[in-house]
C-alpha atoms as a PDB file:
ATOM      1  CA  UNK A   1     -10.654  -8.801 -17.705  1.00  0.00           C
ATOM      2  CA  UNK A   2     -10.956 -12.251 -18.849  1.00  0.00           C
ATOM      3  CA  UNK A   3     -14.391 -13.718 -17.075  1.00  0.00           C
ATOM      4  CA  UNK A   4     -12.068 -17.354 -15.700  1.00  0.00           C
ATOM      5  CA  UNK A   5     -10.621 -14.735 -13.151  1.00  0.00           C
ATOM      6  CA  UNK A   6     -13.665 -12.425 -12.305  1.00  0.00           C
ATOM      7  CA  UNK A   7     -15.659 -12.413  -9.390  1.00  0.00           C
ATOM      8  CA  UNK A   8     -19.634 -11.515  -9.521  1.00  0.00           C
ATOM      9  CA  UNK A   9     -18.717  -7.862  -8.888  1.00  0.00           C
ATOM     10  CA  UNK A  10     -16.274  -8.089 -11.935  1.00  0.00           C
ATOM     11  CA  UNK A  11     -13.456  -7.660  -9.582  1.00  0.00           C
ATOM     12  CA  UNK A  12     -10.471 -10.073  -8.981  1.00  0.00           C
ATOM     13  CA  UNK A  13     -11.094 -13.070  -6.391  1.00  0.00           C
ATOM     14  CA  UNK A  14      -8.407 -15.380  -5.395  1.00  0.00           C
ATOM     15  CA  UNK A  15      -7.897 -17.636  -2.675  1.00  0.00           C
ATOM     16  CA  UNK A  16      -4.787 -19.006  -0.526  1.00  0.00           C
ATOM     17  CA  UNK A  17      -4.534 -22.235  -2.756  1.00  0.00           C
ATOM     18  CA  UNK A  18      -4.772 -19.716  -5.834  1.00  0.00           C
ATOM     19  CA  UNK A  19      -1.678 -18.245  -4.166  1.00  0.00           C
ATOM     20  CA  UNK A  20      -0.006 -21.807  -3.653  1.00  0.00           C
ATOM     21  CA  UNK A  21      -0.244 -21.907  -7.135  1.00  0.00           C
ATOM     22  CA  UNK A  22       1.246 -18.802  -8.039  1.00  0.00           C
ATOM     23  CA  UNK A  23       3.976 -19.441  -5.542  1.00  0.00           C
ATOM     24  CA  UNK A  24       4.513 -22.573  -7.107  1.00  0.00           C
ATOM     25  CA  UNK A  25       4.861 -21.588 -10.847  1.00  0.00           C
ATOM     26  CA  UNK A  26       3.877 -17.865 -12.368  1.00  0.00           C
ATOM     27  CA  UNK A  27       2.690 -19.354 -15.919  1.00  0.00           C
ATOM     28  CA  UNK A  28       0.544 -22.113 -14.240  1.00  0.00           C
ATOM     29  CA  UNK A  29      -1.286 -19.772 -12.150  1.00  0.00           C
ATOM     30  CA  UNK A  30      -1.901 -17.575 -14.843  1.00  0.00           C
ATOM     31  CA  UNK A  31      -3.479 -20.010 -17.382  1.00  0.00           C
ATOM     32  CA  UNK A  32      -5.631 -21.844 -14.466  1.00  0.00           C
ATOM     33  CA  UNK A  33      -6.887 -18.365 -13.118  1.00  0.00           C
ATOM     34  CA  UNK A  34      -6.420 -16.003 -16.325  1.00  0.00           C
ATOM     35  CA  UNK A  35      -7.478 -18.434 -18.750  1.00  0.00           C
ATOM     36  CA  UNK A  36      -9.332 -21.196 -17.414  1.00  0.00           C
ATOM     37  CA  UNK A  37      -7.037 -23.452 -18.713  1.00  0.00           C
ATOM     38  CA  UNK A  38      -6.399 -26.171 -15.632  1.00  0.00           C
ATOM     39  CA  UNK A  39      -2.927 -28.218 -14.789  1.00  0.00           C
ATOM     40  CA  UNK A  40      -4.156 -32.124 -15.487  1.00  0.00           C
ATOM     41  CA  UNK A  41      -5.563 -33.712 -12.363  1.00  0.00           C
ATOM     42  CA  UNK A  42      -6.334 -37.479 -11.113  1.00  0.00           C
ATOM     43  CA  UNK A  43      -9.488 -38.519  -9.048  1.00  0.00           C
ATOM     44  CA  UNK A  44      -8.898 -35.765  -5.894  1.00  0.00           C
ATOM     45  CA  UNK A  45      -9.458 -38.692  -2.542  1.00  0.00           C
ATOM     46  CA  UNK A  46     -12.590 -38.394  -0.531  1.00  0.00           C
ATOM     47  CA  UNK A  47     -11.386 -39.189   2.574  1.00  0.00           C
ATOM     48  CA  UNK A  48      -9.748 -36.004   3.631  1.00  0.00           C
ATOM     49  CA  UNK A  49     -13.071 -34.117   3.087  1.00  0.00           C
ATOM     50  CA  UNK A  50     -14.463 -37.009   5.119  1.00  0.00           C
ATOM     51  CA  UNK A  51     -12.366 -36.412   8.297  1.00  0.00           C
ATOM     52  CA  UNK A  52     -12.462 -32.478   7.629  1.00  0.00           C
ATOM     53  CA  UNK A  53     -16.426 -32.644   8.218  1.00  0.00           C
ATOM     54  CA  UNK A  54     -16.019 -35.344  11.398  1.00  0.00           C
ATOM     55  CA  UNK A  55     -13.089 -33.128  13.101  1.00  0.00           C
ATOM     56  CA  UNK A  56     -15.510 -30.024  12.724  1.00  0.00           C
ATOM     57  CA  UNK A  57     -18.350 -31.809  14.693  1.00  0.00           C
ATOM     58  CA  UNK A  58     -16.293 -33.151  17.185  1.00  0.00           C
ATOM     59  CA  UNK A  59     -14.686 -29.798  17.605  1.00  0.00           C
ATOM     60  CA  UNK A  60     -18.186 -27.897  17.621  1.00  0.00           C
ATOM     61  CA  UNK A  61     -19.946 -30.462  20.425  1.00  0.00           C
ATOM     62  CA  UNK A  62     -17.218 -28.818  22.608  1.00  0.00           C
ATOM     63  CA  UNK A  63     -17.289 -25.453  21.426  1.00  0.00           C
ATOM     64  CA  UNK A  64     -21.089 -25.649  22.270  1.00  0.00           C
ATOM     65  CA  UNK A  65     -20.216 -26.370  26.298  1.00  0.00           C
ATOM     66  CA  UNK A  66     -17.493 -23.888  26.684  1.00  0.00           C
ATOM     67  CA  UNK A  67     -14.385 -26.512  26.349  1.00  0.00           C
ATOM     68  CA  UNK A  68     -11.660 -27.229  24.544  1.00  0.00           C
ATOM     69  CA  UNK A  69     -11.157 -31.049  22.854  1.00  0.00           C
ATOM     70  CA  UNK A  70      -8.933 -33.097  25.210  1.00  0.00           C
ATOM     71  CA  UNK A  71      -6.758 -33.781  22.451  1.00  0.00           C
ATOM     72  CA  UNK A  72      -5.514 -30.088  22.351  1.00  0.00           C
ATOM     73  CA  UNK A  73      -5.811 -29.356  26.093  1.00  0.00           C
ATOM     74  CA  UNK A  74      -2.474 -28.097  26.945  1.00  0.00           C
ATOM     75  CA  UNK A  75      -1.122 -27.846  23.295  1.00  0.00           C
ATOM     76  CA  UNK A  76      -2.658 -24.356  22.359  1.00  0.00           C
ATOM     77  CA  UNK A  77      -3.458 -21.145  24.251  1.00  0.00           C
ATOM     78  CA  UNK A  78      -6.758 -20.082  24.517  1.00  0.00           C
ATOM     79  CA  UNK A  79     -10.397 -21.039  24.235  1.00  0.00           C
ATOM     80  CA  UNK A  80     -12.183 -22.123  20.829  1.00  0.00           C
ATOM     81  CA  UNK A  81     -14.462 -19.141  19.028  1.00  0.00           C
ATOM     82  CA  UNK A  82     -17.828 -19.406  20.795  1.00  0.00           C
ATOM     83  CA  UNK A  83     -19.785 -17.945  17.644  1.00  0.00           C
ATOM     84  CA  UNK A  84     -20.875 -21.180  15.980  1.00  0.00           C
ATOM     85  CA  UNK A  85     -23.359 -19.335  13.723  1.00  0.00           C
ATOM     86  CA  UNK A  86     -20.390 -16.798  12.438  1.00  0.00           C
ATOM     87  CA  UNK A  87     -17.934 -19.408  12.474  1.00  0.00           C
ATOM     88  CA  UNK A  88     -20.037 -21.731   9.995  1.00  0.00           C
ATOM     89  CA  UNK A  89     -20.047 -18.592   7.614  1.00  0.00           C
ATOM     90  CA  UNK A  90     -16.302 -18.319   7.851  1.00  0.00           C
ATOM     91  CA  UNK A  91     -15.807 -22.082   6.819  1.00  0.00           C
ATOM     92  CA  UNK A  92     -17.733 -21.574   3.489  1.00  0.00           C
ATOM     93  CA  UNK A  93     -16.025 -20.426   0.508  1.00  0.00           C
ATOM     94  CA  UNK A  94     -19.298 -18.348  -0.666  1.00  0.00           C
ATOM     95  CA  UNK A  95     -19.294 -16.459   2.929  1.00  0.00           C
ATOM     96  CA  UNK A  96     -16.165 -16.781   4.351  1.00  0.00           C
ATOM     97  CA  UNK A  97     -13.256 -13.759   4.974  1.00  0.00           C
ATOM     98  CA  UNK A  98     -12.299 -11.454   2.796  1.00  0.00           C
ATOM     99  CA  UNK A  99     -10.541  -8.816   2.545  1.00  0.00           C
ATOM    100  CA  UNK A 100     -10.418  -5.960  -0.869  1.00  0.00           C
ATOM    101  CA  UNK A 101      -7.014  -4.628  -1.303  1.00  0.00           C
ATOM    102  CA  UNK A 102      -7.627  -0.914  -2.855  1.00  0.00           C
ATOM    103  CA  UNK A 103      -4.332  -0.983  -4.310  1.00  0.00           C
ATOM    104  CA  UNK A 104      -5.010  -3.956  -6.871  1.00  0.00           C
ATOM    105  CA  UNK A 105      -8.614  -3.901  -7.099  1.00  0.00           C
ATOM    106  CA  UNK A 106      -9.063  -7.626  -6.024  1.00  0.00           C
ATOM    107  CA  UNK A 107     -10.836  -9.095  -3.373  1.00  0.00           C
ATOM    108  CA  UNK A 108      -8.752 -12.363  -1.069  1.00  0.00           C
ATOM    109  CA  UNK A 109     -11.176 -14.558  -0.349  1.00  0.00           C
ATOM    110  CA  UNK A 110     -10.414 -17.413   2.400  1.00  0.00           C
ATOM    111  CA  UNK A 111     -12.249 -20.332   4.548  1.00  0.00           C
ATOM    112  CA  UNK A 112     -10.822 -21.024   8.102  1.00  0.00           C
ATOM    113  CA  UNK A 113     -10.849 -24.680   9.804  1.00  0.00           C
ATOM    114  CA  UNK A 114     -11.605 -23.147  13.372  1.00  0.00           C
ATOM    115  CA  UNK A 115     -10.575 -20.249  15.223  1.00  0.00           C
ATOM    116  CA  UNK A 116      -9.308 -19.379  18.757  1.00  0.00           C
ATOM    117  CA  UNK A 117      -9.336 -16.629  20.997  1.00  0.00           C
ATOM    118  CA  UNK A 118      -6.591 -15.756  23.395  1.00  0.00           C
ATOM    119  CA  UNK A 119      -6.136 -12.303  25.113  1.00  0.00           C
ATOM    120  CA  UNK A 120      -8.495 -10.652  22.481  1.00  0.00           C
ATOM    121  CA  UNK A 121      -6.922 -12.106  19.869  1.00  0.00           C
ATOM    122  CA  UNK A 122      -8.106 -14.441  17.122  1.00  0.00           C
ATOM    123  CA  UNK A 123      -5.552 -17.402  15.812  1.00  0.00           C
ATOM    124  CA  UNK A 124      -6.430 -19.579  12.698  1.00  0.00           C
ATOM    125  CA  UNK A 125      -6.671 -22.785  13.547  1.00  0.00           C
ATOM    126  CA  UNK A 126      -6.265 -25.595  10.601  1.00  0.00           C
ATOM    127  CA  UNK A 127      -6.861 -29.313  10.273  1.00  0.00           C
ATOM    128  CA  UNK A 128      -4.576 -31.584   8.535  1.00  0.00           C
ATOM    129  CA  UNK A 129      -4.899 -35.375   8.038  1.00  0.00           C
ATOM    130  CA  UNK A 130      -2.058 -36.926   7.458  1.00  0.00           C
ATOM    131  CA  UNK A 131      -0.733 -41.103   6.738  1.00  0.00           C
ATOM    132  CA  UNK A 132       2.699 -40.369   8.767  1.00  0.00           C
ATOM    133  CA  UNK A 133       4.646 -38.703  11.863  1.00  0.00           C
ATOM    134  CA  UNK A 134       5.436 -35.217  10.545  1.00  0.00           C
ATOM    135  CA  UNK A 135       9.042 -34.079   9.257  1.00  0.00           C
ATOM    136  CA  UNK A 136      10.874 -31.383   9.967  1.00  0.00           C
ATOM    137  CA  UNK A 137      10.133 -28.125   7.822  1.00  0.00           C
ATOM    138  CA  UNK A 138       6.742 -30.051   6.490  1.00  0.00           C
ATOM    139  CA  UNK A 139       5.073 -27.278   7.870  1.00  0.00           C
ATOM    140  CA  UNK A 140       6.848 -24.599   5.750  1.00  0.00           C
ATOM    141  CA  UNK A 141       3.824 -26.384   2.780  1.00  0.00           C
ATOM    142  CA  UNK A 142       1.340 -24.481   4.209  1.00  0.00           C
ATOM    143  CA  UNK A 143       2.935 -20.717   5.092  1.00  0.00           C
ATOM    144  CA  UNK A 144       1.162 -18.973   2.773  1.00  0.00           C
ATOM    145  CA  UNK A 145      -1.819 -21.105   3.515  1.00  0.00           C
ATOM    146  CA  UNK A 146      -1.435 -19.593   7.134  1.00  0.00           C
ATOM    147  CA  UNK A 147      -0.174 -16.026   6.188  1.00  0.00           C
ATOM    148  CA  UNK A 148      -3.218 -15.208   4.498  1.00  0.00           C
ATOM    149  CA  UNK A 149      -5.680 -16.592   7.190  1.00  0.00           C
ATOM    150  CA  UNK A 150      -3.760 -13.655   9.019  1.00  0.00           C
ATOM    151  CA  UNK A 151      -4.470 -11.242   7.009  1.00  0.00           C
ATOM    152  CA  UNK A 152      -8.315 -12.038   6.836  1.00  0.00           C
ATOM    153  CA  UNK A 153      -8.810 -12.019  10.272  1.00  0.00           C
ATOM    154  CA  UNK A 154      -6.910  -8.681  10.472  1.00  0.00           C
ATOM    155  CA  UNK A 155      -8.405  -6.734   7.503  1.00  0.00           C
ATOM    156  CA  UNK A 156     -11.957  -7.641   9.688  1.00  0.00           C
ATOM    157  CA  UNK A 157     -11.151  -6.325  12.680  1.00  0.00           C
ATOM    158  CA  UNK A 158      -9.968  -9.435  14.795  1.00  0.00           C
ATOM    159  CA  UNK A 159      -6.499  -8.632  15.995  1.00  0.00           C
ATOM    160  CA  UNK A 160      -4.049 -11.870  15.092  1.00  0.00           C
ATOM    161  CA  UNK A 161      -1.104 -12.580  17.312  1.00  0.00           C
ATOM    162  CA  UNK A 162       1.069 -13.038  14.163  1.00  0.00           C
ATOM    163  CA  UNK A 163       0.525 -16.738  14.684  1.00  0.00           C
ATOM    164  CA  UNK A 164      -1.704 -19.769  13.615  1.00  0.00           C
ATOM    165  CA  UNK A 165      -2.255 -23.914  15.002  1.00  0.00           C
ATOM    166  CA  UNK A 166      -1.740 -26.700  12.709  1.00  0.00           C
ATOM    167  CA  UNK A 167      -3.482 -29.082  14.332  1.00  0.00           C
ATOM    168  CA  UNK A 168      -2.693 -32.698  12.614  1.00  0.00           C
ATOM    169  CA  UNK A 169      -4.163 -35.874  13.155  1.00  0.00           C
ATOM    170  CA  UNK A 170      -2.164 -39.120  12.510  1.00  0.00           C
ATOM    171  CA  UNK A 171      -3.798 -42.436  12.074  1.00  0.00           C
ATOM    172  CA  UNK A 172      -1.823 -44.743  14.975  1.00  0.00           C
ATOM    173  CA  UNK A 173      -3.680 -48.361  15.567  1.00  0.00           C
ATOM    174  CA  UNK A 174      -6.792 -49.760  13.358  1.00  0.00           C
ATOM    175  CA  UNK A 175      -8.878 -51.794  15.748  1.00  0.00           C
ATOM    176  CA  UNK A 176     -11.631 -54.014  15.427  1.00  0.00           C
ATOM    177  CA  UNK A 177     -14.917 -53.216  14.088  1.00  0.00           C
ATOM    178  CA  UNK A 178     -13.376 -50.612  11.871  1.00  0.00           C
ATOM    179  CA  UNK A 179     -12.382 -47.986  14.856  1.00  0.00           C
ATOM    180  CA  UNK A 180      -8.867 -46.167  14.116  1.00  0.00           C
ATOM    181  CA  UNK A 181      -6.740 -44.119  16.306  1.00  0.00           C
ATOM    182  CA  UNK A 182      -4.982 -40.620  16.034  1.00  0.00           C
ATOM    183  CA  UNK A 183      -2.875 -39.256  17.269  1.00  0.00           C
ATOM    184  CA  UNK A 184      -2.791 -35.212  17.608  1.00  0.00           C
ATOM    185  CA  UNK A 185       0.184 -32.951  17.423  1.00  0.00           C
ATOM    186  CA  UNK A 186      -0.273 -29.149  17.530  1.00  0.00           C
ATOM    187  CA  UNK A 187       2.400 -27.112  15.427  1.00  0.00           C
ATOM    188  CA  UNK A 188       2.442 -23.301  16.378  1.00  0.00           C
ATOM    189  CA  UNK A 189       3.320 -21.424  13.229  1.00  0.00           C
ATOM    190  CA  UNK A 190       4.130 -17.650  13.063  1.00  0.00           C
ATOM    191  CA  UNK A 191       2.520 -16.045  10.073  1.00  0.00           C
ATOM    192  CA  UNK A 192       2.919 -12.855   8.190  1.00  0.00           C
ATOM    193  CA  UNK A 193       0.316 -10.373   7.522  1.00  0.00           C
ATOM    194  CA  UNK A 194       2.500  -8.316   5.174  1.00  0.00           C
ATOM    195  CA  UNK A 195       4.227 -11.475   3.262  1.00  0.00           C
ATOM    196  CA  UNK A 196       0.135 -12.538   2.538  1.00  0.00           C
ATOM    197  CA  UNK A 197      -0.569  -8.907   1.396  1.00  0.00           C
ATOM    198  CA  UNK A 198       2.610  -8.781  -0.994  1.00  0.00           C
ATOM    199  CA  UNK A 199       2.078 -11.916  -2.299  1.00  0.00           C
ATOM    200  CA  UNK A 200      -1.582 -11.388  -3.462  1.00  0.00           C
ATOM    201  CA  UNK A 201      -0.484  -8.292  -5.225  1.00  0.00           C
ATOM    202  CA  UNK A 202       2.401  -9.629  -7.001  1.00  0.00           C
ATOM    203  CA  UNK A 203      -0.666 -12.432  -7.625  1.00  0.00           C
ATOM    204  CA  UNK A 204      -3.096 -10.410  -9.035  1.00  0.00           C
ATOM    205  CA  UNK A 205       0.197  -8.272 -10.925  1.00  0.00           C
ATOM    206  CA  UNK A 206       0.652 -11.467 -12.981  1.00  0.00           C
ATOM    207  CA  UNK A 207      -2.381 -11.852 -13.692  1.00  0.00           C
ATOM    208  CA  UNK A 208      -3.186  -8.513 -15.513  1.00  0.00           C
ATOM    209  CA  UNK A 209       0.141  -8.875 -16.960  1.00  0.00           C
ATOM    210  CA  UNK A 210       1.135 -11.198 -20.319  1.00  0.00           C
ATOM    211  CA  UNK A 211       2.166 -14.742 -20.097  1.00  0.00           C
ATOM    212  CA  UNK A 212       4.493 -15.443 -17.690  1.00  0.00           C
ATOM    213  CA  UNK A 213       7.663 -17.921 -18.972  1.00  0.00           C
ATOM    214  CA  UNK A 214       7.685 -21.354 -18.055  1.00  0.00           C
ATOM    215  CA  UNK A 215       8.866 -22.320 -14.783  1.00  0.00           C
ATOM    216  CA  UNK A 216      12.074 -24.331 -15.273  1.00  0.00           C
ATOM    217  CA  UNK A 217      11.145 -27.053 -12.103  1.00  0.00           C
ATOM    218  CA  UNK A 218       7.709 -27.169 -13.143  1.00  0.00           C
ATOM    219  CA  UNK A 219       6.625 -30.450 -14.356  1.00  0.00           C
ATOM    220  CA  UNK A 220       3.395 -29.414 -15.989  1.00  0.00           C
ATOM    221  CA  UNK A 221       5.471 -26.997 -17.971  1.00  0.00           C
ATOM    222  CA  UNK A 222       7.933 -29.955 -18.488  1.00  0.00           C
ATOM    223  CA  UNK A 223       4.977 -32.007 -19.582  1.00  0.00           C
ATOM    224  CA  UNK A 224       2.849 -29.404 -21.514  1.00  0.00           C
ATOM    225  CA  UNK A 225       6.007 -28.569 -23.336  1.00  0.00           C
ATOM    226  CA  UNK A 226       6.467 -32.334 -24.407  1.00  0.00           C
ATOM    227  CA  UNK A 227       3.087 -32.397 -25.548  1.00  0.00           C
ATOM    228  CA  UNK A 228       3.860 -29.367 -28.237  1.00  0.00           C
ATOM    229  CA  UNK A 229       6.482 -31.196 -29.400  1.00  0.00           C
ATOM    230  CA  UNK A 230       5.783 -34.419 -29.499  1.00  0.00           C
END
């Protein structure tokens, strides 16, 4: 097993944007995460990270008395995970959900935005920042984002309703002294346990497999190619 691909325990460990990846183009996926060897990538911007961090404390100071954020009042069913100390673990990437799929020998590792709780039942709940009103199908971007946040809760014992929240904020008005408002739309996606699942073994197949061929759409094949012949 090449070491690029191996988790501490020697066994596979991939995540949902490891997935996007593979989803995206087979030969990619396997160089980045068989081979260490990265598509090219420009300075990655701050201020999503930013917001990320100020949406999770705003969300917390209301987890912490019982409520949910005005701004989603209405928009989702359910109450926000009242665990604070378990839900910090499951936003980290070192202690977040996983889940070890016997069949492949490879561990799915994930970290979830939030988390709510309706009827006994836990639905990922995701952040998104985003410059303009939403289009139709946008959504579809983040499926297997969504699918596999599913699956984690699932394969730890939290029953999922088959469903997850987008929940995107959209910069509306700057005012003065540098104060900016959102707006917040809620998208309810259904997800698929089993579409995660088949795509992290077909994942992991690849990657114990040889080189995949070059996707035909993909542009870093397109521009890797060009830079072999050039």
């Amino acid at each position: 097993m090449l070491p690029s691909m191996a988790g501490s325990n020697g066994k596979i460990r991939l995540s949902p944007s490891a997935l996007n990846v593979f989803l995206e183009c087979q030969k990619c996926f396997w160089l980045e995460y068989g081979a260490d060897i990265h598509r090219p990538r420009g300075p990655f911007p701050s201020l999503p990270g930013g917001m990320d961090i100020l949406i999770k404390k705003y969300f917390d100071s209301y987890r912490a008395v019982g409520k949910l954020p005005p701004e989603i009042e209405g928009k989702v069913n359910g109450e926000l995970f009242n665990d604070p100390e378990l839900l910090s673990k499951w936003r980290s990437w070192r202690s977040g959900l996983s889940y070890y799929d016997k069949e492949c020998d490879a561990v799915l590792v994930g970290a979830l935005d939030d988390c709510i709780v309706h009827e006994g039942r836990y639905i990922p709940a995701d952040y998104k920042t985003r410059g303009f009103d939403l289009k139709e199908g946008g959504e579809n971007f983040y499926q297997n984002q969504l699918n596999c946040y599913s699956l984690l809760l699932e394969a730890n014992q939290l029953p999922q309703p088959s469903y997850a929240y987008l929940i995107y904020f959209i910069p509306r008005e700057f005012k003065p002294g540098g104060q900016v408002n959102f707006s917040v739309e809620v998208k309810k996606i259904e997800t698929s346990v089993e579409e995660a699942r088949d795509t992290f073994r077909a994942a992991v197949g690849v990657l114990k497999g040889p080189t995949p061929k070059s996707h035909g759409n993909c542009q870093f094949c397109a521009w890797g190619k060009s830079v072999v012949e050039a």
